[in-house]
N, C-alpha and C. Protein backbone atom coordinates (compact mmCIF):
# COMPACT_ATOMS: atom_id res chain seq x y z
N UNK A 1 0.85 -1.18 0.00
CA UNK A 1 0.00 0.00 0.00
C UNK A 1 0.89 1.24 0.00
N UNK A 2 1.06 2.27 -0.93
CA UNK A 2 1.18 3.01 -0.90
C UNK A 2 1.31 4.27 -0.08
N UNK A 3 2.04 5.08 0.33
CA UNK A 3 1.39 6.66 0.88
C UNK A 3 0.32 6.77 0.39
N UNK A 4 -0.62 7.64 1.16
CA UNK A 4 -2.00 8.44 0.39
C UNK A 4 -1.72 9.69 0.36
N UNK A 5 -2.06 10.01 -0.10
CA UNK A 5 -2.29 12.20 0.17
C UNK A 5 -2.69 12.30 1.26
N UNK A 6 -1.80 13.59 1.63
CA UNK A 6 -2.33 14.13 3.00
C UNK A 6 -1.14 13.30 4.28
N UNK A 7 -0.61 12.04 3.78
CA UNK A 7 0.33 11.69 4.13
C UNK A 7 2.07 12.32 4.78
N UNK A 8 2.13 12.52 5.68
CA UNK A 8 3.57 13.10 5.71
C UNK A 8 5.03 12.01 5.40
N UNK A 9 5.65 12.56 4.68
CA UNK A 9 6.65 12.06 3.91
C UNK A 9 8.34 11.29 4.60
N UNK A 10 8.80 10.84 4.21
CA UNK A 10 9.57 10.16 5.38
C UNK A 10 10.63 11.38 4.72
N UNK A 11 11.83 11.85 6.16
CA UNK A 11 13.06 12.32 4.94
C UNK A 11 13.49 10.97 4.59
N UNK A 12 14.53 11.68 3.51
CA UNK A 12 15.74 10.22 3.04
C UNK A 12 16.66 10.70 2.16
N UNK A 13 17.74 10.38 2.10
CA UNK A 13 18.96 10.61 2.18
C UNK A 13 19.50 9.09 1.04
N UNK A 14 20.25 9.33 -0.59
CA UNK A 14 20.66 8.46 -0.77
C UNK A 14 21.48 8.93 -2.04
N UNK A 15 22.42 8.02 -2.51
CA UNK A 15 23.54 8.81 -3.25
C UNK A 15 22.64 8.68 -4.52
N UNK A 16 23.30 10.11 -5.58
CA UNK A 16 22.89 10.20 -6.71
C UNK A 16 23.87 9.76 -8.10
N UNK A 17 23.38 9.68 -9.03
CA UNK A 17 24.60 9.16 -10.41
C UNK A 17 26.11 9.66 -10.38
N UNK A 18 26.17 10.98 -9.40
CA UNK A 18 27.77 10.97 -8.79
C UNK A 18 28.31 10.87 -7.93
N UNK A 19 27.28 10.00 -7.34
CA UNK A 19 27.82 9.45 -5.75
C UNK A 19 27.58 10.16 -4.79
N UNK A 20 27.28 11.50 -5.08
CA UNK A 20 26.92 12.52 -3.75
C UNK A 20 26.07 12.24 -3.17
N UNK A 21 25.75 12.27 -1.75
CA UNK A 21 25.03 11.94 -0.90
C UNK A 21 24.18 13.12 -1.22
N UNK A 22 22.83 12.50 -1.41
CA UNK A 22 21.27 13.87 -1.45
C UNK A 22 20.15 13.41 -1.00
N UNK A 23 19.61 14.62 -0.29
CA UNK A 23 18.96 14.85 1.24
C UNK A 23 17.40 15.51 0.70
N UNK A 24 16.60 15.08 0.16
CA UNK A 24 15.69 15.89 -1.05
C UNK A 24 14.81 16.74 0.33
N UNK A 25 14.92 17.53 -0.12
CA UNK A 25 13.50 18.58 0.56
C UNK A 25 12.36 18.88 0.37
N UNK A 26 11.21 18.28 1.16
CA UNK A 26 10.29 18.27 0.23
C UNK A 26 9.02 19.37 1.26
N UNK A 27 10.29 20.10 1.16
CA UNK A 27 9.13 21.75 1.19
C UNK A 27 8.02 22.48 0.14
N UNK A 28 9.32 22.14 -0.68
CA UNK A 28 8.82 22.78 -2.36
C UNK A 28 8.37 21.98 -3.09
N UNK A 29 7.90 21.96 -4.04
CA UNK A 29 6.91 20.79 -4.83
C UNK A 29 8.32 20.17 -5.48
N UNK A 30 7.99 18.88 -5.21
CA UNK A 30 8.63 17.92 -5.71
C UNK A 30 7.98 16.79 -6.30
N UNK A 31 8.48 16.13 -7.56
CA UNK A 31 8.20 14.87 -8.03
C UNK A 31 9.45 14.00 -7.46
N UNK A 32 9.29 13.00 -6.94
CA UNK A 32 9.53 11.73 -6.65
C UNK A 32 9.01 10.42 -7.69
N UNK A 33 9.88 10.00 -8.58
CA UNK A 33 9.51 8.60 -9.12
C UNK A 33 10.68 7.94 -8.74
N UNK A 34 9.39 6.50 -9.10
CA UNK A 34 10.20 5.04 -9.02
C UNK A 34 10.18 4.37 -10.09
N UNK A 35 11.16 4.33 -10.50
CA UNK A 35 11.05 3.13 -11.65
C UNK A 35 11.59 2.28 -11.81
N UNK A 36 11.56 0.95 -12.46
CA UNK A 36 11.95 -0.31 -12.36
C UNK A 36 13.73 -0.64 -12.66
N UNK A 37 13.89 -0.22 -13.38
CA UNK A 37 15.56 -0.38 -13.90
C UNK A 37 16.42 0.64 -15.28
N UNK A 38 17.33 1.18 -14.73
CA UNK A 38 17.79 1.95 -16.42
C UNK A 38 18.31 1.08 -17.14
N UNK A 39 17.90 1.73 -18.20
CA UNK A 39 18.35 1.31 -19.30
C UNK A 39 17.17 0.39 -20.21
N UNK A 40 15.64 0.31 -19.75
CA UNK A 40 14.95 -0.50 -19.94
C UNK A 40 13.83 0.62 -21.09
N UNK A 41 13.75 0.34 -21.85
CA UNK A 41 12.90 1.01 -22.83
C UNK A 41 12.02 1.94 -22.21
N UNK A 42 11.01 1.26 -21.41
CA UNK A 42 10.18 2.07 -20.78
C UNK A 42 10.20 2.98 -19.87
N UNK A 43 11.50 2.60 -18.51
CA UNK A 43 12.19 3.57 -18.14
C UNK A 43 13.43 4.60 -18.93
N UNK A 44 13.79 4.31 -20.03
CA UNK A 44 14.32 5.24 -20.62
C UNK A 44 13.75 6.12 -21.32
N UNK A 45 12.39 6.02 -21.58
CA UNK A 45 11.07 6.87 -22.34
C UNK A 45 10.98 8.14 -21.00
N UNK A 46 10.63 6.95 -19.91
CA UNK A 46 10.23 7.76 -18.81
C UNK A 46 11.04 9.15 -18.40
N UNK A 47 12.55 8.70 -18.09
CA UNK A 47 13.37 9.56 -17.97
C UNK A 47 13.71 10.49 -18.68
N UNK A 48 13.85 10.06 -20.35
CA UNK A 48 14.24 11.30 -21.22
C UNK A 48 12.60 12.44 -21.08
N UNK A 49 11.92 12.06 -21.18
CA UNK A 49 10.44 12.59 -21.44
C UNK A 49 10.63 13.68 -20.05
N UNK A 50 10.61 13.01 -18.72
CA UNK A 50 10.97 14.23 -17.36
C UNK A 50 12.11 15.13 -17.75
N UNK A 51 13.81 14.55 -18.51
CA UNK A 51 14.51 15.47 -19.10
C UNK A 51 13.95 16.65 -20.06
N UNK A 52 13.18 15.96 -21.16
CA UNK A 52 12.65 17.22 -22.14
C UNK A 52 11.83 18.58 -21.30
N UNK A 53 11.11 18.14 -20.26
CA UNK A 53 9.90 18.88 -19.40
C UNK A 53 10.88 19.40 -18.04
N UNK A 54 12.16 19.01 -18.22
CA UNK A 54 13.15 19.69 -17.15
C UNK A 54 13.37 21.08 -16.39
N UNK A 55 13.10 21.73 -17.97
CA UNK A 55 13.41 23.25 -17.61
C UNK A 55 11.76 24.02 -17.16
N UNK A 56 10.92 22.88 -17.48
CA UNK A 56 9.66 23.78 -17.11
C UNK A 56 9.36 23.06 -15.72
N UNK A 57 9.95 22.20 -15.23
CA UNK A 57 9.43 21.84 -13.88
C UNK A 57 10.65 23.20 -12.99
N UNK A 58 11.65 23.11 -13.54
CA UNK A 58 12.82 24.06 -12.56
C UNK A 58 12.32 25.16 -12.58
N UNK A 59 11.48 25.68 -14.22
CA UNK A 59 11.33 26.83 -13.79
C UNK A 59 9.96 27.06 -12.77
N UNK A 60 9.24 26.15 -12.64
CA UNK A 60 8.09 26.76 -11.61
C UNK A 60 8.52 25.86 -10.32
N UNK A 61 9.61 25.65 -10.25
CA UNK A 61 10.20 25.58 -8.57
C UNK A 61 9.82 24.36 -8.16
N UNK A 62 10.01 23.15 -9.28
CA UNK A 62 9.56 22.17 -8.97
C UNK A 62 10.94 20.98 -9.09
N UNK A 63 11.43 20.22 -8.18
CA UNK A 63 12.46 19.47 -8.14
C UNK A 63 11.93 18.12 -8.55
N UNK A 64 12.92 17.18 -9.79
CA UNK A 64 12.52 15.94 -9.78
C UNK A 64 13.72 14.94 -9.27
N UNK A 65 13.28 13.70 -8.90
CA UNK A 65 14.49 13.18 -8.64
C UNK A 65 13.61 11.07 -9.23
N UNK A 66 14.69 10.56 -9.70
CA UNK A 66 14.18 9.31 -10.50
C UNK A 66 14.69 8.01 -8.96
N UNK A 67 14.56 7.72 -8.84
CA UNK A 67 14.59 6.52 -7.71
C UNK A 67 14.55 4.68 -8.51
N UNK A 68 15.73 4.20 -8.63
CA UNK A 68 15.56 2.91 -8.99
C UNK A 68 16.45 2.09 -8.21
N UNK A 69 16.39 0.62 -8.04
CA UNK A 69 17.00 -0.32 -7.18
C UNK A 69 18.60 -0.24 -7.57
N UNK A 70 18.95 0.02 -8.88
CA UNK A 70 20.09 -0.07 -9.83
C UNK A 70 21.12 0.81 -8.86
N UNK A 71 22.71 0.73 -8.77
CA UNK A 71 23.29 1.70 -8.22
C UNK A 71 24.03 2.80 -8.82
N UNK A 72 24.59 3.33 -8.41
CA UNK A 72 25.46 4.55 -8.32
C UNK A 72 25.77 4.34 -9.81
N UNK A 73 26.57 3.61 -10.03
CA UNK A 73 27.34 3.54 -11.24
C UNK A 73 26.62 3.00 -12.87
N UNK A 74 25.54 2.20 -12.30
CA UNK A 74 24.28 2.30 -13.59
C UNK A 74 23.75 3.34 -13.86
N UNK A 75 23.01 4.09 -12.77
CA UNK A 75 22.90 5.68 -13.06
C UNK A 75 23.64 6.61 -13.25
N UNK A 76 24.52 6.52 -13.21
CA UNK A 76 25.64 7.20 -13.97
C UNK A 76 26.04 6.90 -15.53
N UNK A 77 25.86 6.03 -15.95
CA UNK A 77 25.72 5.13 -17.26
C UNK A 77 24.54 5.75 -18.04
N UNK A 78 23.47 5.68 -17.46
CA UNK A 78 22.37 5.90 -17.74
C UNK A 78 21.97 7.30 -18.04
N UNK A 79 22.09 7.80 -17.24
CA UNK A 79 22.07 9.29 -16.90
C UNK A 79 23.00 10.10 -18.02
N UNK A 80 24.53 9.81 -18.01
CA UNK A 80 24.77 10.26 -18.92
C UNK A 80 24.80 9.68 -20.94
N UNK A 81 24.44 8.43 -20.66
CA UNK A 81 23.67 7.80 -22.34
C UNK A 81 22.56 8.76 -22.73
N UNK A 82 22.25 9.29 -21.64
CA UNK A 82 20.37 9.79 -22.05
C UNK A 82 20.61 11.30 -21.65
N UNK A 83 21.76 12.04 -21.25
CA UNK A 83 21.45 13.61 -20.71
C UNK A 83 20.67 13.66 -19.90
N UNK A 84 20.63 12.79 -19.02
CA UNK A 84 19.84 13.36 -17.45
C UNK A 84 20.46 14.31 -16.57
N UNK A 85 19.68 15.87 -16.74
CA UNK A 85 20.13 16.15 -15.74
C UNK A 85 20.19 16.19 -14.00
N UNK A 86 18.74 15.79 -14.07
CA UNK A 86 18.22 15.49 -12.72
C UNK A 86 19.10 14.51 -11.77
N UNK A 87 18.57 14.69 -10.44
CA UNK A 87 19.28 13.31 -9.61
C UNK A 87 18.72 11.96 -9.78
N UNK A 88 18.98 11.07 -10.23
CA UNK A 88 18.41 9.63 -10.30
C UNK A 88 19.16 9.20 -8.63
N UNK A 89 18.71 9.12 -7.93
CA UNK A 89 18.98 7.65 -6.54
C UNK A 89 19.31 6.74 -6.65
N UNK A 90 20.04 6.35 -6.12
CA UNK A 90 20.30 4.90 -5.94
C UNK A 90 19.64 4.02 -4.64
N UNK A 91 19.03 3.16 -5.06
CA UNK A 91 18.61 2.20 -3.37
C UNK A 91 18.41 1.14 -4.01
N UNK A 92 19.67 0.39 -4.16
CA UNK A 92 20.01 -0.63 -4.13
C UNK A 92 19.23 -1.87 -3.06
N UNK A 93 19.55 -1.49 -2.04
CA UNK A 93 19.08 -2.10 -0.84
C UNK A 93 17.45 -1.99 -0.60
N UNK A 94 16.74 -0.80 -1.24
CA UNK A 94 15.16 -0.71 -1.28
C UNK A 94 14.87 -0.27 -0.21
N UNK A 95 15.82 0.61 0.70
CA UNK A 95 15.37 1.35 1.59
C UNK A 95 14.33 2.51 1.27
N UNK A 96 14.65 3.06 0.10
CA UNK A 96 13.69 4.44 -0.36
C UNK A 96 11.97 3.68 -0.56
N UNK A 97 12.27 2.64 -1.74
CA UNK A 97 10.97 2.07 -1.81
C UNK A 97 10.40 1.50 -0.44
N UNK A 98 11.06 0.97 0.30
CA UNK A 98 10.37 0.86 1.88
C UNK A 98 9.80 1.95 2.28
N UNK A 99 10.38 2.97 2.38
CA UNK A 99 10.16 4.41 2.79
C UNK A 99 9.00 4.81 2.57
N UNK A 100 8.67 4.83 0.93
CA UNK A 100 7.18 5.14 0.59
C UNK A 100 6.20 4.39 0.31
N UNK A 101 6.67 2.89 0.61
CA UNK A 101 5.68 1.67 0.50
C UNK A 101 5.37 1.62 -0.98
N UNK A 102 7.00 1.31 -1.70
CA UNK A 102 6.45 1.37 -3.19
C UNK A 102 6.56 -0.74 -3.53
N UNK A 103 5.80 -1.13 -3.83
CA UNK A 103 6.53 -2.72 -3.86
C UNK A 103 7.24 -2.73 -4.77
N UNK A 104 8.09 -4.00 -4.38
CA UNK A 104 8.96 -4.44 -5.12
C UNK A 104 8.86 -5.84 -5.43
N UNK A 105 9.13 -6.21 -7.11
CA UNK A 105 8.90 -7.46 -7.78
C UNK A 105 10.01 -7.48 -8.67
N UNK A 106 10.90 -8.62 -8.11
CA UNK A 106 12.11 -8.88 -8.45
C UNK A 106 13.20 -8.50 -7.98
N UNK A 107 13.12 -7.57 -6.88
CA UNK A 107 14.16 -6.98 -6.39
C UNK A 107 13.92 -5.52 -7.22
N UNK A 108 12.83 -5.00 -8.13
CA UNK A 108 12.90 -4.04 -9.23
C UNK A 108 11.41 -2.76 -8.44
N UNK A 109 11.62 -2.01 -8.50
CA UNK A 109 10.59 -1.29 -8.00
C UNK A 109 8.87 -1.01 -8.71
N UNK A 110 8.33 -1.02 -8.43
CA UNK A 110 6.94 -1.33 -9.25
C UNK A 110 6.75 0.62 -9.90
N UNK A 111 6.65 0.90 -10.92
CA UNK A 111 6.41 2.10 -11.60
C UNK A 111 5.68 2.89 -10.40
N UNK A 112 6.04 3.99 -9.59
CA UNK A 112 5.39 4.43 -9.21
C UNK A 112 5.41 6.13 -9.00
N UNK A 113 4.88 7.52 -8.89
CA UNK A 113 5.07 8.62 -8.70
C UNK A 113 4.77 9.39 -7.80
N UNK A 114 5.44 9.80 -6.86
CA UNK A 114 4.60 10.65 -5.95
C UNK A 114 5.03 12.17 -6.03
N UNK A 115 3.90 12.97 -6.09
CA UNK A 115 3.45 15.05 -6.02
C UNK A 115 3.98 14.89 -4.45
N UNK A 116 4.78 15.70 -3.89
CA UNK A 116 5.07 16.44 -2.70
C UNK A 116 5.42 17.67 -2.52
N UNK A 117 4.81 18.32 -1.49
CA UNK A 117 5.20 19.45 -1.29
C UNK A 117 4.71 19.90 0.42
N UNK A 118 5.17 20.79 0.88
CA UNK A 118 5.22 20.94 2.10
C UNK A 118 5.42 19.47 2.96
N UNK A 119 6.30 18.75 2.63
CA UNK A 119 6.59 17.73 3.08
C UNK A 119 5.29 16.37 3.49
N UNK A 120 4.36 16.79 2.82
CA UNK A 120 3.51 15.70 2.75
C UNK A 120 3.10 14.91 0.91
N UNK A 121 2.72 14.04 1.05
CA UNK A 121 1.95 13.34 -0.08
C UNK A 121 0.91 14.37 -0.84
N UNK A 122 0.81 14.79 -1.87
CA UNK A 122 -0.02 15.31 -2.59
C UNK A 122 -0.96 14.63 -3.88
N UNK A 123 -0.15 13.74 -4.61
CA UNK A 123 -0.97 12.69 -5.30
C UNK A 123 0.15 11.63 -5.78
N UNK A 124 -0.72 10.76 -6.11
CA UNK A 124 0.02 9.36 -6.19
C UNK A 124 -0.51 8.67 -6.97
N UNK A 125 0.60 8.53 -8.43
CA UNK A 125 0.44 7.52 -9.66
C UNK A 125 0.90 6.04 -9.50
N UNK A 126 0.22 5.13 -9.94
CA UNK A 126 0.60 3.90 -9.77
C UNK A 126 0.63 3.07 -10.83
N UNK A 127 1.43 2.35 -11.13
CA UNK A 127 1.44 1.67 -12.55
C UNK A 127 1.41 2.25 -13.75
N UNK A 128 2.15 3.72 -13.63
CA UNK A 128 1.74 4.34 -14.98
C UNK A 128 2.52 3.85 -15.99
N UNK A 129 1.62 4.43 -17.24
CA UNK A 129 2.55 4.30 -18.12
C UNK A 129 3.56 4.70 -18.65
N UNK A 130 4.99 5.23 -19.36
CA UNK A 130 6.64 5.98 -18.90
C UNK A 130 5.85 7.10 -20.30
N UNK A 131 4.99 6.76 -21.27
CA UNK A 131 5.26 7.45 -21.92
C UNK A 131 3.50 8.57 -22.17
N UNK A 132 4.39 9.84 -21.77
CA UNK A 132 3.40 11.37 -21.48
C UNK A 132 3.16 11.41 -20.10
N UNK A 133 4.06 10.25 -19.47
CA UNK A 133 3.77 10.51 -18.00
C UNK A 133 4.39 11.99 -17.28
N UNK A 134 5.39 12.29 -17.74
CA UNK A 134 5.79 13.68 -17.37
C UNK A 134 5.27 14.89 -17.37
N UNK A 135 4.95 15.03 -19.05
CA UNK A 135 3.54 16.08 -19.43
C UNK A 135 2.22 15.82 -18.50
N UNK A 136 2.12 14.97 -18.09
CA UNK A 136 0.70 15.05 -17.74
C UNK A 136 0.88 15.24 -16.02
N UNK A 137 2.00 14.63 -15.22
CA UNK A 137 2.50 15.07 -14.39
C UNK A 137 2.53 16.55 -14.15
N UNK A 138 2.68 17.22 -14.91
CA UNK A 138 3.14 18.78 -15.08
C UNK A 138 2.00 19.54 -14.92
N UNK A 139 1.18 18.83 -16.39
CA UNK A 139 -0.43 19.59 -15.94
C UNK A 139 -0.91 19.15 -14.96
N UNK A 140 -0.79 18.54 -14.10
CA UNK A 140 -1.56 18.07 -12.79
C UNK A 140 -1.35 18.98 -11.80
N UNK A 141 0.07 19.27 -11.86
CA UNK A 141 0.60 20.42 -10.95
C UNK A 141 -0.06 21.81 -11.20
N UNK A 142 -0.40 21.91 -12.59
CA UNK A 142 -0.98 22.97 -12.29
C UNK A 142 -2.74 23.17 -12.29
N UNK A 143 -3.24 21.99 -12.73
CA UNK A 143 -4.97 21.88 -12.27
C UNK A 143 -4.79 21.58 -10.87
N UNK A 144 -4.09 21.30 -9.80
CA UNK A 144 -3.69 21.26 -8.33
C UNK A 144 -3.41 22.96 -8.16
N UNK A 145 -2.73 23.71 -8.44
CA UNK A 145 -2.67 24.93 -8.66
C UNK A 145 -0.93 25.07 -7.89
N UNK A 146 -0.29 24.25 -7.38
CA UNK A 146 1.19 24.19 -6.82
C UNK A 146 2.01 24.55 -7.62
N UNK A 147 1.36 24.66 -9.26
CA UNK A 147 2.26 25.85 -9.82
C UNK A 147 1.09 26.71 -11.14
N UNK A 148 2.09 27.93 -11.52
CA UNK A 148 0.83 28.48 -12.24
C UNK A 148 1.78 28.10 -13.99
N UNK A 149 0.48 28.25 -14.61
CA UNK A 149 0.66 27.63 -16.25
C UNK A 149 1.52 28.77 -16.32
N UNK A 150 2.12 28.56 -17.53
CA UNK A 150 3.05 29.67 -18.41
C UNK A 150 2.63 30.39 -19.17
């Protein structure tokens, strides 16, 4: 089971595609995804698609960060095959997916997205599909009104 909305958010702390340890804040509207593994068609749709929509989530003050079981050094692979600029996570170990009660099948994280801001749950995608999931992510944020259209 999932977080719900209205949910308060765990912190967490886990290295990104350059190893730096990152501490996400989720004051400000943030997207949080999970996805199953890089390098996998559907997560590579997923990711470039949040890359293309990059500069319009930064510019309305919105942070993304990609979360998969894979480590440090796949996302780093990954990240730079595809121009990610964002932080992709590493949790290897599935501490993050514990965190937000995302399951896991195979050791691989089940597709999942969570809207945060003021450090709680705001909405929560499940099983989506990788491709227009970003765009439509975006407009959600702003029929939610956590950011205004352009």
């Amino acid at each position: 089971m999932v977080l719900e909305p209205g949910t308060d958010v765990p912190t967490i702390r886990a290295a990104n595609q350059h190893g730096d340890a990152v501490q996400p804040s989720f004051e400000q509207p943030t997207v949080l995804y999970f996805y199953p593994a890089d390098d996998t068609p559907g997560c590579t749709t997923e990711a470039e698609q949040f890359e293309e929509h990059a500069n319009r989530f930064e510019d309305a003050g919105v942070s993304v960060y990609g979360v998969s079981t894979d480590g440090v050094e796949s996302h780093r692979d990954f990240a730079e095959k595809n121009h990610i600029s964002f932080d992709l996570l590493a949790d290897p170990e599935g501490r993050l997916c514990e965190a937000f009660d995302v399951p896991l099948v195979d050791r691989r994280s089940q597709r999942t997205t969570y809207v945060i801001a003021k450090e709680r749950v705001v909405a929560v995608y499940e099983r989506v599909g990788p491709d227009g999931h970003a765009a439509s992510v975006f407009e959600d944020l702003i029929d939610t009104g956590l950011v205004r259209a352009e």
